[in-house]
PDB file of N, CA and C in Angstrom:
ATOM      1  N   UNK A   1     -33.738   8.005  -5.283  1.00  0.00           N
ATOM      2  CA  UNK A   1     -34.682   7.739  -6.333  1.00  0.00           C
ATOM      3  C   UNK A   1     -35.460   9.017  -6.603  1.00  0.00           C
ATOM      4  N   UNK A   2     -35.838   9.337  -7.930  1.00  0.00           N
ATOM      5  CA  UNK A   2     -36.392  10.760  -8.000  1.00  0.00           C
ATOM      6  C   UNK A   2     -36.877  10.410  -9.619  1.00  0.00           C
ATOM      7  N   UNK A   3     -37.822  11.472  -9.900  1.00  0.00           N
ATOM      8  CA  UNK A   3     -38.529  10.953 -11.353  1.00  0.00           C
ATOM      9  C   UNK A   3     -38.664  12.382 -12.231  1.00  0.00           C
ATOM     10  N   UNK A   4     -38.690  12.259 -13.510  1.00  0.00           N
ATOM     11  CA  UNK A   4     -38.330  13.170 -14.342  1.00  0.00           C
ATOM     12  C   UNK A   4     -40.386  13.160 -14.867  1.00  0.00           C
ATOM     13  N   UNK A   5     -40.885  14.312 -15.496  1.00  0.00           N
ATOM     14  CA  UNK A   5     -42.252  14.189 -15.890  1.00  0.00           C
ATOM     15  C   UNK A   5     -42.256  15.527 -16.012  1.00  0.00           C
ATOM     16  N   UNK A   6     -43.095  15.927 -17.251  1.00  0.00           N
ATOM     17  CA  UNK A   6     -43.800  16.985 -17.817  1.00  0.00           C
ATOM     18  C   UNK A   6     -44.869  17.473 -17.061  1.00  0.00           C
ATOM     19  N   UNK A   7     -45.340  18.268 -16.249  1.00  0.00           N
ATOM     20  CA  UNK A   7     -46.246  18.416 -15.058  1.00  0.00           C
ATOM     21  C   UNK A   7     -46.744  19.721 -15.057  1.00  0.00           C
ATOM     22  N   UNK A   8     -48.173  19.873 -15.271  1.00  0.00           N
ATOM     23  CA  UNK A   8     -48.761  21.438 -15.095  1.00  0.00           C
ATOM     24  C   UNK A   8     -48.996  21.474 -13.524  1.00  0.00           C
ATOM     25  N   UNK A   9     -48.920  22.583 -12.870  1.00  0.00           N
ATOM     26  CA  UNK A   9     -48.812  23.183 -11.874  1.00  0.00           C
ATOM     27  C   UNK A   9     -50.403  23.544 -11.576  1.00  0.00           C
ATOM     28  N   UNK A  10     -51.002  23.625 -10.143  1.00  0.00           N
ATOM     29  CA  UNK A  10     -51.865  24.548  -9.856  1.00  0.00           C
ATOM     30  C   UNK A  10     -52.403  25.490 -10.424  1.00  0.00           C
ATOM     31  N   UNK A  11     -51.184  26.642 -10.809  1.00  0.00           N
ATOM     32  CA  UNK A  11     -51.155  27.830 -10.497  1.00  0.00           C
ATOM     33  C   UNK A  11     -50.888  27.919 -12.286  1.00  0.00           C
ATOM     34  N   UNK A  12     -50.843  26.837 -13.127  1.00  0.00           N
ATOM     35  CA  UNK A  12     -50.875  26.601 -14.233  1.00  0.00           C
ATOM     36  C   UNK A  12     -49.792  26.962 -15.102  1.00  0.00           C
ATOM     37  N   UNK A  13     -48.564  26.843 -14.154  1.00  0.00           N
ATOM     38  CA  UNK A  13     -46.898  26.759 -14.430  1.00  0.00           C
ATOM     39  C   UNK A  13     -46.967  25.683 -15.526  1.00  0.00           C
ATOM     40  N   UNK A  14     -46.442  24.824 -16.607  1.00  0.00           N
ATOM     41  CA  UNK A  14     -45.816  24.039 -17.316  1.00  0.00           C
ATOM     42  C   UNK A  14     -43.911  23.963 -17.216  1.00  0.00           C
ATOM     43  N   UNK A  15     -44.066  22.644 -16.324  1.00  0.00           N
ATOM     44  CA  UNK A  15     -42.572  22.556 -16.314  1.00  0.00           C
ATOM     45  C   UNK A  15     -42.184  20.984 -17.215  1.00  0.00           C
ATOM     46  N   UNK A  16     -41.519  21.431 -18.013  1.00  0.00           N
ATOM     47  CA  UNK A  16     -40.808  20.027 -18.470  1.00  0.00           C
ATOM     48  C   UNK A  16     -40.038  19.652 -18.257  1.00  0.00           C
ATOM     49  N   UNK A  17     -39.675  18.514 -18.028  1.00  0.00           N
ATOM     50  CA  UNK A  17     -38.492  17.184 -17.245  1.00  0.00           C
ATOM     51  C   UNK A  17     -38.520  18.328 -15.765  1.00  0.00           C
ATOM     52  N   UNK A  18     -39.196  18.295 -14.996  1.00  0.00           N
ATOM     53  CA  UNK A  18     -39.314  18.988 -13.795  1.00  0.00           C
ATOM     54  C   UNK A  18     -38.784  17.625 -12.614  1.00  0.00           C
ATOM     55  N   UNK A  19     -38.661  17.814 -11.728  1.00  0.00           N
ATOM     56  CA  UNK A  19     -37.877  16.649 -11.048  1.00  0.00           C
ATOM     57  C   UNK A  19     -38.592  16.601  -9.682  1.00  0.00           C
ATOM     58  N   UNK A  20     -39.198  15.219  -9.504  1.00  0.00           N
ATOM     59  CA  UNK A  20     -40.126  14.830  -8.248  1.00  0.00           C
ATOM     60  C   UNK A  20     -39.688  13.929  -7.004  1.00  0.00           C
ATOM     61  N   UNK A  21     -39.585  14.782  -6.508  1.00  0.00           N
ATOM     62  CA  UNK A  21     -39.058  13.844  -4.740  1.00  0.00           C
ATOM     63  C   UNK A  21     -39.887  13.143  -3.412  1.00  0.00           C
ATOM     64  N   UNK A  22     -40.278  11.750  -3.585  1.00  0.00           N
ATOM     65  CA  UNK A  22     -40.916  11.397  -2.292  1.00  0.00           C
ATOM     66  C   UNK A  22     -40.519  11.792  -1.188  1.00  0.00           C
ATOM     67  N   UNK A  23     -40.426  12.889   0.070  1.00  0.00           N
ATOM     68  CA  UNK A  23     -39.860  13.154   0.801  1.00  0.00           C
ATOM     69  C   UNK A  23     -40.430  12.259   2.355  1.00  0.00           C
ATOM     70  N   UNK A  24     -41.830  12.227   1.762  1.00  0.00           N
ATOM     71  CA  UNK A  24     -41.897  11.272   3.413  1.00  0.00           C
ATOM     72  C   UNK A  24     -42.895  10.460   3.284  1.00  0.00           C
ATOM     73  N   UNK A  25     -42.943   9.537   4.456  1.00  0.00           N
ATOM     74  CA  UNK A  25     -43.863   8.507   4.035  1.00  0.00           C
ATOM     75  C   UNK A  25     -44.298   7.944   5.373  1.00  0.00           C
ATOM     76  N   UNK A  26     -45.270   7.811   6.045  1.00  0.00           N
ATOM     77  CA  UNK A  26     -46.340   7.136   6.645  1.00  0.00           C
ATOM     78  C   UNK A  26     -46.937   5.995   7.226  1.00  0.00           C
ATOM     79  N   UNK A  27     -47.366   5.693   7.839  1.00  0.00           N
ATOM     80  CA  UNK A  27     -47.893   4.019   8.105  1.00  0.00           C
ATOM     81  C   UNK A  27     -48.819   4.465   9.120  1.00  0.00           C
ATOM     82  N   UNK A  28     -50.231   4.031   8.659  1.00  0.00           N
ATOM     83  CA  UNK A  28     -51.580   3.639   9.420  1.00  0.00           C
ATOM     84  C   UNK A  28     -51.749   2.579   9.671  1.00  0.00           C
ATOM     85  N   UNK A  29     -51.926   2.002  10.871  1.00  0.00           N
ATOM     86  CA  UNK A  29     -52.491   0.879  11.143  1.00  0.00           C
ATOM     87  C   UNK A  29     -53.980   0.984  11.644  1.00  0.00           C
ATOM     88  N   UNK A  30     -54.765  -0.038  11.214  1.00  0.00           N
ATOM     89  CA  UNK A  30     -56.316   0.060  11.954  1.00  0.00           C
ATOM     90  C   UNK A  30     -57.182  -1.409  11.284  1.00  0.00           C
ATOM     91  N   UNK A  31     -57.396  -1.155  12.943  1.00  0.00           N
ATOM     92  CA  UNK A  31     -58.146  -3.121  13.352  1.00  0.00           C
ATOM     93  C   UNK A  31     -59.275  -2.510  12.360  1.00  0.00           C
ATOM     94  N   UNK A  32     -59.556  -3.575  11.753  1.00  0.00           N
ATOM     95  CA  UNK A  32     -61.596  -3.675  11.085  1.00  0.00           C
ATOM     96  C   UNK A  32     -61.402  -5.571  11.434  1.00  0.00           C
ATOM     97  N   UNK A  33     -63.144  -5.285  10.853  1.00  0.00           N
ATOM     98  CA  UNK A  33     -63.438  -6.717  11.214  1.00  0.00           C
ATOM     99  C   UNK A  33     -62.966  -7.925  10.575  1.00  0.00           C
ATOM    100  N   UNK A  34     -62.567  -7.864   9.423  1.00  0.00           N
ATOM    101  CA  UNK A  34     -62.132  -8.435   8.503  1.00  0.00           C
ATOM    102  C   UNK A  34     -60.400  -8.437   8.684  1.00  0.00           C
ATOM    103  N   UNK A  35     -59.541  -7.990   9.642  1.00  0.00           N
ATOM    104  CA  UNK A  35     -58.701  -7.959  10.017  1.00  0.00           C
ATOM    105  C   UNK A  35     -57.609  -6.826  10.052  1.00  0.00           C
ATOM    106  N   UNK A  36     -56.654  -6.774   9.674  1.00  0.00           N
ATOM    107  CA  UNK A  36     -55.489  -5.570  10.137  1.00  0.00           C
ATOM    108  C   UNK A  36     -55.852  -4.480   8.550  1.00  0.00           C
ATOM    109  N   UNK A  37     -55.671  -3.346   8.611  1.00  0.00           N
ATOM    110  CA  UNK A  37     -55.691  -2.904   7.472  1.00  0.00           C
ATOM    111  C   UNK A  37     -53.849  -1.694   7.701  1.00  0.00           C
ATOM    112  N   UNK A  38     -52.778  -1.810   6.421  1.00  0.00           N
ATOM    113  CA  UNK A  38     -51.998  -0.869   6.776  1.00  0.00           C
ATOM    114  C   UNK A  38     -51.868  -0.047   5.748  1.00  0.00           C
ATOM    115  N   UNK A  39     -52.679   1.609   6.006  1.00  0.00           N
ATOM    116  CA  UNK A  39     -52.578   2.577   4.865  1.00  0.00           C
ATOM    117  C   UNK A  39     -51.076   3.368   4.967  1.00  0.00           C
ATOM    118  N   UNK A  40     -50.197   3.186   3.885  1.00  0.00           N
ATOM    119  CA  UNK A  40     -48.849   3.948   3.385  1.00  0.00           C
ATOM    120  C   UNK A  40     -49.658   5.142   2.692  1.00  0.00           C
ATOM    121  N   UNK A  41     -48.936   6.643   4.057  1.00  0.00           N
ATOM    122  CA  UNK A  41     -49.271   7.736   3.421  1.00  0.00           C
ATOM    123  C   UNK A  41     -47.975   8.060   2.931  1.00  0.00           C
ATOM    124  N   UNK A  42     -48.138   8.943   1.799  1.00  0.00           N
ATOM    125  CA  UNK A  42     -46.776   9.917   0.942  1.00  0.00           C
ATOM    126  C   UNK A  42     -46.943  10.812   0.743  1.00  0.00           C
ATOM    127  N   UNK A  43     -46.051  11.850   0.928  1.00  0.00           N
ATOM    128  CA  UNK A  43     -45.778  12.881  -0.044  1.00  0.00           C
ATOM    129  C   UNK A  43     -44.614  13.297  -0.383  1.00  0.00           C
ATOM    130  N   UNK A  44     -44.640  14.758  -1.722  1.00  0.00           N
ATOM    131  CA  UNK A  44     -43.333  14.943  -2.314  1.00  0.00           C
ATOM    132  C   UNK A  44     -43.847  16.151  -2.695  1.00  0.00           C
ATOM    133  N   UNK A  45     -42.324  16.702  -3.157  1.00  0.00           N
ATOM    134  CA  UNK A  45     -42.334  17.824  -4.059  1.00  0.00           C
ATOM    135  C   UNK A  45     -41.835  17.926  -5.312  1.00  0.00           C
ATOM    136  N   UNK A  46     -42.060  18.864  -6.319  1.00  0.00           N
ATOM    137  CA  UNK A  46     -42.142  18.941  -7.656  1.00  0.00           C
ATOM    138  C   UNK A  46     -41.298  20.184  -7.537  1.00  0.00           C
ATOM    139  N   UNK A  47     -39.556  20.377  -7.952  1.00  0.00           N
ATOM    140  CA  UNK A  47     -39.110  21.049  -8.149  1.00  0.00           C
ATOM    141  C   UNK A  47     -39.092  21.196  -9.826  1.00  0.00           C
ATOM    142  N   UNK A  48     -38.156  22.461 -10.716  1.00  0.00           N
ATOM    143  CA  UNK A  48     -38.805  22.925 -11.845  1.00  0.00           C
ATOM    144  C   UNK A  48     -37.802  22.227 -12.899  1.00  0.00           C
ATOM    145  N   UNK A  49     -36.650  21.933 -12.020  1.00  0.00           N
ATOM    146  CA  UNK A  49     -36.249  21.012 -12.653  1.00  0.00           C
ATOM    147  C   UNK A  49     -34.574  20.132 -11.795  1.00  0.00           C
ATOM    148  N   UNK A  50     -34.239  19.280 -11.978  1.00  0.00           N
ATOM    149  CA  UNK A  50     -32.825  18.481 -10.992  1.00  0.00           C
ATOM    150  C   UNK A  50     -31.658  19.602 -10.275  1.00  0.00           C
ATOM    151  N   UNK A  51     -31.951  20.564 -11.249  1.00  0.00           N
ATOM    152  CA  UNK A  51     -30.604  21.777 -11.114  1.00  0.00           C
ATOM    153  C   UNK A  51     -31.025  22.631  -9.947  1.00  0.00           C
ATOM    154  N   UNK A  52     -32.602  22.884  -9.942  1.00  0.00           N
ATOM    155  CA  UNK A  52     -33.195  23.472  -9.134  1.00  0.00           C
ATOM    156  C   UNK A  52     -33.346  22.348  -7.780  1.00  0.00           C
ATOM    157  N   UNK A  53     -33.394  21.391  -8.202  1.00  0.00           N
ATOM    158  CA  UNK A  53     -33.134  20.630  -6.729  1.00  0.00           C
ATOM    159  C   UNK A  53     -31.867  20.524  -6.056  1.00  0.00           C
ATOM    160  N   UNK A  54     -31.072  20.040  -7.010  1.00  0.00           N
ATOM    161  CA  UNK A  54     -29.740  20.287  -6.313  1.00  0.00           C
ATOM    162  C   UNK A  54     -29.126  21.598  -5.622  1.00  0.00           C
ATOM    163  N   UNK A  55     -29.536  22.594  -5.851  1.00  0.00           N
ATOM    164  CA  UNK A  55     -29.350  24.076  -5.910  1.00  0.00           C
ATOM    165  C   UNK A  55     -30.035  24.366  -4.676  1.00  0.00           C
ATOM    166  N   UNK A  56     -31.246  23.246  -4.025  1.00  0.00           N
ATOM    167  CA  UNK A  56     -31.895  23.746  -2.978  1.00  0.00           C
ATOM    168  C   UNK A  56     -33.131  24.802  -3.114  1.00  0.00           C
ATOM    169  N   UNK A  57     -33.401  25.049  -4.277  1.00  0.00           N
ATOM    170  CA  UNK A  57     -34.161  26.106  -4.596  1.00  0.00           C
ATOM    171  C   UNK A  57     -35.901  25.655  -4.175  1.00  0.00           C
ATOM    172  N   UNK A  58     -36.840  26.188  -4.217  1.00  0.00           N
ATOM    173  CA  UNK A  58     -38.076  25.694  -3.704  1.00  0.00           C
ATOM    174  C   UNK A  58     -38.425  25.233  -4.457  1.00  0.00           C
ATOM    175  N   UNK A  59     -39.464  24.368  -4.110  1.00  0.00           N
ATOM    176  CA  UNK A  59     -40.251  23.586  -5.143  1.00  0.00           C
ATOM    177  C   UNK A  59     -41.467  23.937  -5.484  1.00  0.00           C
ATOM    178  N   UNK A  60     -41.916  24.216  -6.507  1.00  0.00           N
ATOM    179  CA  UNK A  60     -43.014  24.276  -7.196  1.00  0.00           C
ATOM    180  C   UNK A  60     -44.239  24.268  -7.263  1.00  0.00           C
ATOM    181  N   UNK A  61     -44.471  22.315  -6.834  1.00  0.00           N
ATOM    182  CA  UNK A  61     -45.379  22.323  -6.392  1.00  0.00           C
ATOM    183  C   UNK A  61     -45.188  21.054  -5.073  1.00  0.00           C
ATOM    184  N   UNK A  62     -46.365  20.154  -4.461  1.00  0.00           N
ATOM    185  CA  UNK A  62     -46.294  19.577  -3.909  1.00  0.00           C
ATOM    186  C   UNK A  62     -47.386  18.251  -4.020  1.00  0.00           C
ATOM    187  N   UNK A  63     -47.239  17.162  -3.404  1.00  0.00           N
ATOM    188  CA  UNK A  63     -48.573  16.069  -3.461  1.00  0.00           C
ATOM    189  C   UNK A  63     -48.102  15.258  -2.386  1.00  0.00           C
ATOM    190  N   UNK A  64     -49.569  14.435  -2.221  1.00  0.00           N
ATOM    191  CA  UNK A  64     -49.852  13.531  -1.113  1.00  0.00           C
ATOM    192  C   UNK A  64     -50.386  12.699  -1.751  1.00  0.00           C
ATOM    193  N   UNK A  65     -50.759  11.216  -1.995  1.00  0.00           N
ATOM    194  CA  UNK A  65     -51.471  10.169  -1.673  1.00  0.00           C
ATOM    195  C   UNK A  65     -50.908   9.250  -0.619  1.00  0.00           C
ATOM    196  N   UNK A  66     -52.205   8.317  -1.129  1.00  0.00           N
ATOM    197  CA  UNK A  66     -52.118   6.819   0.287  1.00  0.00           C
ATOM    198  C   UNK A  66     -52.607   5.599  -0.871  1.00  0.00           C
ATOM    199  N   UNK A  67     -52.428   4.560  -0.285  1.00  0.00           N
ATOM    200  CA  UNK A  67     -52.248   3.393  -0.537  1.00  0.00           C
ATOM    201  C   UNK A  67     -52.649   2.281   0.541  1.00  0.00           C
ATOM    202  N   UNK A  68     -53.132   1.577   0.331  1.00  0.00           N
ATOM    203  CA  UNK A  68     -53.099   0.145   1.221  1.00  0.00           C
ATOM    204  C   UNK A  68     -51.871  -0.596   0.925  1.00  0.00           C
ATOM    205  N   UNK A  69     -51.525  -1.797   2.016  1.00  0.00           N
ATOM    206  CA  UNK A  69     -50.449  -2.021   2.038  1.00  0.00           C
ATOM    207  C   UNK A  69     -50.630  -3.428   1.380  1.00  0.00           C
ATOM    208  N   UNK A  70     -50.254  -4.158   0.671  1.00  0.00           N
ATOM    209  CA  UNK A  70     -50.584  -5.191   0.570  1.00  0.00           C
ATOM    210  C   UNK A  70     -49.496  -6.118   1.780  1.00  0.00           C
ATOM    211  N   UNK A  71     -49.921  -7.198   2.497  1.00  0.00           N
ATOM    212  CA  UNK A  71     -48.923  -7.999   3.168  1.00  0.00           C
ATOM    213  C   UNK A  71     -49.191  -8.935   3.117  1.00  0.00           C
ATOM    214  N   UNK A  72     -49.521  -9.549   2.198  1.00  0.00           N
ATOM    215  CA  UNK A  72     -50.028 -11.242   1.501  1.00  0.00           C
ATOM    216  C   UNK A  72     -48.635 -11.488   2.032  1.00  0.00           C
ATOM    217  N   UNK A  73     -47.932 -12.652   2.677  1.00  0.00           N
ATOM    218  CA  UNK A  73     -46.918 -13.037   2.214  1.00  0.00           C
ATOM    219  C   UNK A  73     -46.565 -13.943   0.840  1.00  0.00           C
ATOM    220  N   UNK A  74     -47.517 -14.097   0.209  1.00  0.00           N
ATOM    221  CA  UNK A  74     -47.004 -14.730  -0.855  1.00  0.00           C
ATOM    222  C   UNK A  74     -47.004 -14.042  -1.896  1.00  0.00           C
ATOM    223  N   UNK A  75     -46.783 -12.384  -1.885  1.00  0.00           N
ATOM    224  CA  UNK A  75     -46.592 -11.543  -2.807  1.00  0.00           C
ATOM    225  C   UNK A  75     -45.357 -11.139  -2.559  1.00  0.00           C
ATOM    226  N   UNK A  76     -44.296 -10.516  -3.491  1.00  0.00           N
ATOM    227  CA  UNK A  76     -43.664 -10.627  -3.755  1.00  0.00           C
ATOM    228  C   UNK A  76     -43.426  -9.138  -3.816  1.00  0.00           C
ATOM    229  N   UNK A  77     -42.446  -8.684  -2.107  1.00  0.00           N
ATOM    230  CA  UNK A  77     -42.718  -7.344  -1.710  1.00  0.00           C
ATOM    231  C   UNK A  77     -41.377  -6.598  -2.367  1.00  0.00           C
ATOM    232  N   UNK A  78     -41.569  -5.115  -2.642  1.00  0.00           N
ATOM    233  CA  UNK A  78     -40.530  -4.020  -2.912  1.00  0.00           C
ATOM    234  C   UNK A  78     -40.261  -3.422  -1.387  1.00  0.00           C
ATOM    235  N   UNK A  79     -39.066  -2.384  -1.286  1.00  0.00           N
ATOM    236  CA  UNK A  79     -39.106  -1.610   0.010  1.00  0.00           C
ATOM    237  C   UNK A  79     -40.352  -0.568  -0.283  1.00  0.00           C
ATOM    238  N   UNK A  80     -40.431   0.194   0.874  1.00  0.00           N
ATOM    239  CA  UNK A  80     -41.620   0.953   1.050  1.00  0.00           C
ATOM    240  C   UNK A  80     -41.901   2.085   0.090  1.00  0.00           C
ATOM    241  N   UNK A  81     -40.218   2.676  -0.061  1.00  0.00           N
ATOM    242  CA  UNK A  81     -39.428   3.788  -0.750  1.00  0.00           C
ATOM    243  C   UNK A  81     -40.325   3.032  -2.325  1.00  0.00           C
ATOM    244  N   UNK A  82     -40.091   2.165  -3.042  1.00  0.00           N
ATOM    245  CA  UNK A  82     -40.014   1.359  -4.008  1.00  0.00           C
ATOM    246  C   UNK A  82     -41.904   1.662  -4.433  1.00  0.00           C
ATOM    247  N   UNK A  83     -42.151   0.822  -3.384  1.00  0.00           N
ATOM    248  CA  UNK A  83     -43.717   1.117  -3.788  1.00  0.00           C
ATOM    249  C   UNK A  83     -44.774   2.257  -3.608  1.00  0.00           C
ATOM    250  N   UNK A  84     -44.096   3.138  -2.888  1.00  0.00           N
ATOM    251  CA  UNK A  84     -44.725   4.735  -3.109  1.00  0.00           C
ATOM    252  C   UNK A  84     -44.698   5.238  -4.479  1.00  0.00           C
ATOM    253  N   UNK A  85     -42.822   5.278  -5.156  1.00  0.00           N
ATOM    254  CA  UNK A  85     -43.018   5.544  -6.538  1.00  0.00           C
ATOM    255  C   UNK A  85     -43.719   4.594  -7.369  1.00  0.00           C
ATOM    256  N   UNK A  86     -43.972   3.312  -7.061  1.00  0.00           N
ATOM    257  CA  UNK A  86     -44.294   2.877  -8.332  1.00  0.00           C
ATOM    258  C   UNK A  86     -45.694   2.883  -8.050  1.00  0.00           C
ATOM    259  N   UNK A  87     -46.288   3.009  -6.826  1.00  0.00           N
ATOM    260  CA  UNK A  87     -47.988   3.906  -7.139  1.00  0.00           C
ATOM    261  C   UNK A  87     -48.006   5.307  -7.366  1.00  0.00           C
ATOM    262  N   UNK A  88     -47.355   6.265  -7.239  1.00  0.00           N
ATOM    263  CA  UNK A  88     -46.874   7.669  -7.653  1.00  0.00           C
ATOM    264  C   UNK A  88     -47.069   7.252  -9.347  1.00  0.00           C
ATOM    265  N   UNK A  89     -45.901   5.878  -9.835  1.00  0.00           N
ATOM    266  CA  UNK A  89     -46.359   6.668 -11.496  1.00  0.00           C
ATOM    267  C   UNK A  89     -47.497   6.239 -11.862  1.00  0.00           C
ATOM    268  N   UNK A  90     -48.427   5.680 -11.141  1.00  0.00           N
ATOM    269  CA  UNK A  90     -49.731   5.026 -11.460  1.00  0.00           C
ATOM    270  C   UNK A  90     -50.616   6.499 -11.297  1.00  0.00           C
ATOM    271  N   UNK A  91     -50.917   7.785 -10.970  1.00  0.00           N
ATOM    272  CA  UNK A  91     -51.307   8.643 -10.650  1.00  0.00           C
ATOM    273  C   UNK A  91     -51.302   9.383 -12.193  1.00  0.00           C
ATOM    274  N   UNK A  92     -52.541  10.253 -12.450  1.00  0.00           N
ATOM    275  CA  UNK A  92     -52.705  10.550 -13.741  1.00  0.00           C
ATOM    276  C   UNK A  92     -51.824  11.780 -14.106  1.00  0.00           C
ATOM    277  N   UNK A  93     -51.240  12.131 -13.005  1.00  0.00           N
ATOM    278  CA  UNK A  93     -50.173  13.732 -13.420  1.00  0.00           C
ATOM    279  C   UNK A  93     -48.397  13.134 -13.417  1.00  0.00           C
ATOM    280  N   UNK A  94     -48.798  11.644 -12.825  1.00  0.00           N
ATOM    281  CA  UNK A  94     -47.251  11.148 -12.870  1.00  0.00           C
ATOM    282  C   UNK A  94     -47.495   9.810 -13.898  1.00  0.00           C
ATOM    283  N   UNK A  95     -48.276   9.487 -15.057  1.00  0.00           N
ATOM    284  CA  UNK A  95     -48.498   8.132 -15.558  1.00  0.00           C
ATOM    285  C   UNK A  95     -47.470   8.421 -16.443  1.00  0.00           C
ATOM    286  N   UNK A  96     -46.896   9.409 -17.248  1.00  0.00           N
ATOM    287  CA  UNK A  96     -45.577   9.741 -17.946  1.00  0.00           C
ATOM    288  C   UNK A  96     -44.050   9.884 -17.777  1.00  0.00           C
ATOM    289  N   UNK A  97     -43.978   9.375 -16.324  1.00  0.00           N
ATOM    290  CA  UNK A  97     -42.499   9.835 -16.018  1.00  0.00           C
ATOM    291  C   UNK A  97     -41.547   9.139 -16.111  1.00  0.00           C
ATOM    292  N   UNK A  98     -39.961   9.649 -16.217  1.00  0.00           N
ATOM    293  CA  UNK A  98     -39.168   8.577 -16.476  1.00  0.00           C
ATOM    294  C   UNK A  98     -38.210   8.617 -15.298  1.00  0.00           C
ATOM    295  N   UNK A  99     -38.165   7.267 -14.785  1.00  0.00           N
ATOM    296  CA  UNK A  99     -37.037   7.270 -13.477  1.00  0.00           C
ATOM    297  C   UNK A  99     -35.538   7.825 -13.571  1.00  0.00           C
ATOM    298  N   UNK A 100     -35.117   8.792 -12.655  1.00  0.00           N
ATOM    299  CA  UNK A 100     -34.010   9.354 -12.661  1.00  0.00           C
ATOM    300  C   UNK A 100     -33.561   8.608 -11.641  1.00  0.00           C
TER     301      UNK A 100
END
C-alpha cells in the first residue's frame, strides 16, 4: 500500500505525485484510570516520486504520527497497516492523496 500526493518539503522542495511509504508502526500500551489506553505510533517516508522508490533512491522527506486505538468491539476494525493510512490521509499535508 503506498499513496501518491503533491507535498512541499521542509527544505521547501515541491514534489508532485511524490510517493509515500508507512514503513513502521508501533503499539503503546498504558493503564489510566478509566482503563487500557493503546497509542499506534507511525512513520514513513516521502520519496520524489514511485521510480525513485523502486530505484531505492533516498527519500526526501520523512513523518511520524500517533493515534489511539479504538477497540470498541462493536466497531468495525481495518488491519493496523489499513488504519495508519487512512489517519495519514486525514493529516493536512496528506488530506489530497490518491491511493497507489
Amino acid at each position: 500500500m503506498a499513496l501518491k500526493v503533491n507535498v512541499a518539503t521542509g527544505m521547501g522542495l515541491l514534489a508532485i505525485d511524490a510517493h509515500v511509504v508507512i514503513k513502521e508502526i508501533a503499539l503503546q500500551k498504558e493503564k489510566k484510570e478509566d482503563g487500557t489506553v493503546y497509542r499506534v505510533i507511525y512513520g514513513g517516508l516521502v520519496w520524489l516520486s514511485e521510480d525513485t522508490y523502486k530505484e531505492e533512491k533516498n527519500p526526501i522527506e520523512g513523518f511520524n504520527y500517533f493515534f489511539e486505538l479504538n477497540v470498541n468491539p462493536k466497531k468495525n476494525h481495518h488491519n493496523i497497516w489499513k488504519q495508519c493510512y487512512m489517519h495519514l490521509k486525514k493529516q493536512k499535508e496528506f488530506e489530497h492523496c490518491v491511493d497507489v
